[in-house]
Protein backbone atom coordinates (compact mmCIF):
# COMPACT_ATOMS: atom_id res chain seq x y z
CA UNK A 1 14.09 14.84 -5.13
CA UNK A 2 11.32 16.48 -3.19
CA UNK A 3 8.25 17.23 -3.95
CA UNK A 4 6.87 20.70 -2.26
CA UNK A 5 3.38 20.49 -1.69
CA UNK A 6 3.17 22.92 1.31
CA UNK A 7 4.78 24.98 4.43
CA UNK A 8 5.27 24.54 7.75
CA UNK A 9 7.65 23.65 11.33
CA UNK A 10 8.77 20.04 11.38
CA UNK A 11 7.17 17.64 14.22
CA UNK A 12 9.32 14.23 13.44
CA UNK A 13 7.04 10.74 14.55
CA UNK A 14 6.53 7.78 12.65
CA UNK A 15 3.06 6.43 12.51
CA UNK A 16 3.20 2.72 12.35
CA UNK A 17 0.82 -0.15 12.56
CA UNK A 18 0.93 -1.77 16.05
CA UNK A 19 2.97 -5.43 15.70
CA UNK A 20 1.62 -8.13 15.63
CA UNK A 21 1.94 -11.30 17.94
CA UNK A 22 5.78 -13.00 16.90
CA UNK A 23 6.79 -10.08 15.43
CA UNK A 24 10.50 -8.59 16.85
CA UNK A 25 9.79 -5.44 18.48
CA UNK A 26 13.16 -4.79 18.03
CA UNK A 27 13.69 -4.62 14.94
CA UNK A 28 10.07 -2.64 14.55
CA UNK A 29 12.15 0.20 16.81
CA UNK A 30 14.91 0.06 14.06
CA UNK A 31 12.17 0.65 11.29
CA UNK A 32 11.00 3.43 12.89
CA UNK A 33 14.19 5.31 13.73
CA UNK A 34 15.27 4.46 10.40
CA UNK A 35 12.01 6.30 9.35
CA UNK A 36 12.04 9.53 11.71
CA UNK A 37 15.91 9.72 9.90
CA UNK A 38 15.05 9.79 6.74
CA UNK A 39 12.18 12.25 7.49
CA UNK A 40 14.65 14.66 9.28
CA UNK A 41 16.99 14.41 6.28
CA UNK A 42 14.10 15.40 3.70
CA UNK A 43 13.14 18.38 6.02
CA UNK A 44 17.43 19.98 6.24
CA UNK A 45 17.59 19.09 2.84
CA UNK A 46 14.44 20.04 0.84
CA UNK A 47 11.90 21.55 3.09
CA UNK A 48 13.48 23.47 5.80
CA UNK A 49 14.41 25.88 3.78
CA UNK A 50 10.91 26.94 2.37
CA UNK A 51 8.90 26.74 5.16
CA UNK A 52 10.99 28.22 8.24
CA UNK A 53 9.68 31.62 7.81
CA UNK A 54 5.94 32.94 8.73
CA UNK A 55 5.22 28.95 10.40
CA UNK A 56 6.10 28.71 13.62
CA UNK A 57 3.85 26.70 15.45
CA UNK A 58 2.40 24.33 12.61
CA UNK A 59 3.20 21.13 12.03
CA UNK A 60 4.32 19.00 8.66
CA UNK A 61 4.12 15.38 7.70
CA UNK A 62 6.23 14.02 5.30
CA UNK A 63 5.61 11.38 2.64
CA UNK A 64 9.84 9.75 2.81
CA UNK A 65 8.77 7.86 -0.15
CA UNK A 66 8.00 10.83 -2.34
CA UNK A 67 9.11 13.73 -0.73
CA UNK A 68 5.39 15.71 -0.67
CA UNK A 69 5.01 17.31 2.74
CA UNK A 70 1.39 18.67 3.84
CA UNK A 71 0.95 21.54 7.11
CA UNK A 72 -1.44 22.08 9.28
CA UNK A 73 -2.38 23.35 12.76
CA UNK A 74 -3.11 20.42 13.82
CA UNK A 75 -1.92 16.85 13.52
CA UNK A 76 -4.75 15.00 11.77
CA UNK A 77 -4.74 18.01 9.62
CA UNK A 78 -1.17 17.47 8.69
CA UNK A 79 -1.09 14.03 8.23
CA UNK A 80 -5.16 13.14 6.93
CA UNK A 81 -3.69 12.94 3.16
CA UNK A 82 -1.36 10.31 4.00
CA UNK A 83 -4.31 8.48 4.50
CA UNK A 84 -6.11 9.31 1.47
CA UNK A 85 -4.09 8.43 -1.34
């Protein structure tokens, strides 16, 4: 299910907390990558397709939990509602 909230070119990164002392770094880069996949399979599969024309240049975050996407010029533009809510 995705939720279309806006338009825009993908620009896949996963924002994460830095870890903490004792914490496997390892398996942190497993989270991550497991992350930036799902995020590339929500943009083929529900975004791509709405946003590739008029947007090159702009960038979109993605919510992977819910599927809502936001774009922007810039990156704290695209991602400052993933903050918010």
């Amino acid at each position: 299910m995705c939720n279309i909230t806006s338009l825009a070119q993908p620009l896949f990164g996963v924002i994460v907390p830095s870890p903490n002392p004792g914490q496997n770094v390892g398996k942190i880069l497993q989270q991550q990558e497991e992350l930036a996949q799902r995020g590339q399979e929500l943009y083929e599969s529900c975004i791509r397709s709405k946003i590739e024309v008029g947007n090159d240049g702009k960038i979109v975050a993605i919510d992977i939990e819910l599927g809502e996407f936001e774009v922007d010029e810039t990156v704290m533009g695209a991602t400052d509602w993933l903050f918010k809510t």
